[in-house]
C-alpha atoms as a PDB file:
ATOM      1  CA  UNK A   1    -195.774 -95.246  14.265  1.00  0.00           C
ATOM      2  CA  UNK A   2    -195.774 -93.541  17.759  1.00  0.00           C
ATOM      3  CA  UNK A   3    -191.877 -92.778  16.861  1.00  0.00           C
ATOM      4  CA  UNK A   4    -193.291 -90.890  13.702  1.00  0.00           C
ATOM      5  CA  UNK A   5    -195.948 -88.654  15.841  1.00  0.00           C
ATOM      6  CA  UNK A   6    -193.498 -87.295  18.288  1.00  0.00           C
ATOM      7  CA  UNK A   7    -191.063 -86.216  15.879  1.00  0.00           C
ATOM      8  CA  UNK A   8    -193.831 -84.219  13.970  1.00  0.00           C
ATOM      9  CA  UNK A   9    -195.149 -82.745  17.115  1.00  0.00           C
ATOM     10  CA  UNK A  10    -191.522 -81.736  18.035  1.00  0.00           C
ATOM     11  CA  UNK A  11    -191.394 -80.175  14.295  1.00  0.00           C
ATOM     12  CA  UNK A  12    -194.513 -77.993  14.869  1.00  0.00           C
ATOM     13  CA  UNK A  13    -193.500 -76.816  18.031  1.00  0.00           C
ATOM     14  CA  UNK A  14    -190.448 -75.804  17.029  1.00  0.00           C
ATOM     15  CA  UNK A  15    -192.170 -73.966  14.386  1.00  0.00           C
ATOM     16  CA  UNK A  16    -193.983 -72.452  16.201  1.00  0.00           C
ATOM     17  CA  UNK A  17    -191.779 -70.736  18.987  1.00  0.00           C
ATOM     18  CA  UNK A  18    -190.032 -67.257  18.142  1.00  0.00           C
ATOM     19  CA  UNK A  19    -187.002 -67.511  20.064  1.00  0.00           C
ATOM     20  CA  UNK A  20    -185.072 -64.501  18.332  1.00  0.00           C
ATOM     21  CA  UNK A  21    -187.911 -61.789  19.470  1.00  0.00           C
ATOM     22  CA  UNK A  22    -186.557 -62.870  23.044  1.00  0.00           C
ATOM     23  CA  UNK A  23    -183.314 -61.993  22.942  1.00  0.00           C
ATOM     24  CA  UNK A  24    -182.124 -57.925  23.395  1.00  0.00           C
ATOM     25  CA  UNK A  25    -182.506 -55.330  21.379  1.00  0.00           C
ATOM     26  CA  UNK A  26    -178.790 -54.752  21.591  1.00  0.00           C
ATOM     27  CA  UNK A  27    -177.994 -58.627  20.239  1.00  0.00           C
ATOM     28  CA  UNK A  28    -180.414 -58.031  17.599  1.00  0.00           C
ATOM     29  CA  UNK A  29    -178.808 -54.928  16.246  1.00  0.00           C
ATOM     30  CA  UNK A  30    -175.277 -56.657  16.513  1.00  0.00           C
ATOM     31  CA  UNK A  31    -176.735 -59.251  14.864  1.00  0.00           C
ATOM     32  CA  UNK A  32    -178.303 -57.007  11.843  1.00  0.00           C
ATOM     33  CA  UNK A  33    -175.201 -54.789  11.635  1.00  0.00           C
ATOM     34  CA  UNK A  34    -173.507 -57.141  10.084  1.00  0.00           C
ATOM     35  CA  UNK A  35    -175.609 -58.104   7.348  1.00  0.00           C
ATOM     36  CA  UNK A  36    -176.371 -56.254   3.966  1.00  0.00           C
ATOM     37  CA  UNK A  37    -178.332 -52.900   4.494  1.00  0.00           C
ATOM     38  CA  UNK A  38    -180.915 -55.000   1.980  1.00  0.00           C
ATOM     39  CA  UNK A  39    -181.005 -57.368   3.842  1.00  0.00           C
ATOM     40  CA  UNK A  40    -181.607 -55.477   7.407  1.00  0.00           C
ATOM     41  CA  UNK A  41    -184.642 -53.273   5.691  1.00  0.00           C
ATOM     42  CA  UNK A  42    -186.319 -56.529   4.559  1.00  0.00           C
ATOM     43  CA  UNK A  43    -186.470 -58.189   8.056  1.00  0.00           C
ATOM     44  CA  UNK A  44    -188.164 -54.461   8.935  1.00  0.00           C
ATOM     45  CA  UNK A  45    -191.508 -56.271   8.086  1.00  0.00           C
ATOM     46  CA  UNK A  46    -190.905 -59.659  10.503  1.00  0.00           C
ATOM     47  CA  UNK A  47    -191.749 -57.618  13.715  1.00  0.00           C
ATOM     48  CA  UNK A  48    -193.174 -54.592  14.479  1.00  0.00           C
ATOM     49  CA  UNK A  49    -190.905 -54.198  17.246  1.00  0.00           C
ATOM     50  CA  UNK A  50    -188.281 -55.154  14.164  1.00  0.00           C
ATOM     51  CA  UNK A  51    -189.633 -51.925  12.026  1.00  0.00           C
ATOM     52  CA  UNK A  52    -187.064 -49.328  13.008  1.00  0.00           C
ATOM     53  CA  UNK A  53    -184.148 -51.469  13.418  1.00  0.00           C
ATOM     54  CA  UNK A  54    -182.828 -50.378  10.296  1.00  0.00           C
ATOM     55  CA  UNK A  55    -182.735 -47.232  10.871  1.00  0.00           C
ATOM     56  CA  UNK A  56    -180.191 -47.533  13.786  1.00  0.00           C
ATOM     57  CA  UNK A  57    -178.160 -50.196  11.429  1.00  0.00           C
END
């Protein structure tokens, strides 16, 4: 049972961490480039630091 508690406390911190906000804006847009214009104005609303993104894309 103690097995089964740590592995759903692992889960929700996992969860709960945003590691992609931390990386550079200059990652991100590599990152974005090379997905579907669609796709790069939807993740607009994930992140207000996300919001212009596309724009540079």
């Amino acid at each position: 049972m103690e097995q089964c508690s740590d592995e759903s406390s692992r889960k929700r911190s996992v969860v709960g961490e945003d590691r992609i906000s931390e990386l550079p804006e200059p990652l991100i847009l590599q990152i974005l480039s090379s997905l579907p214009t669609k796709d790069v104005v939807a993740t607009s609303v994930l992140s207000k630091r996300w919001g212009s993104f596309w724009k540079v894309v």
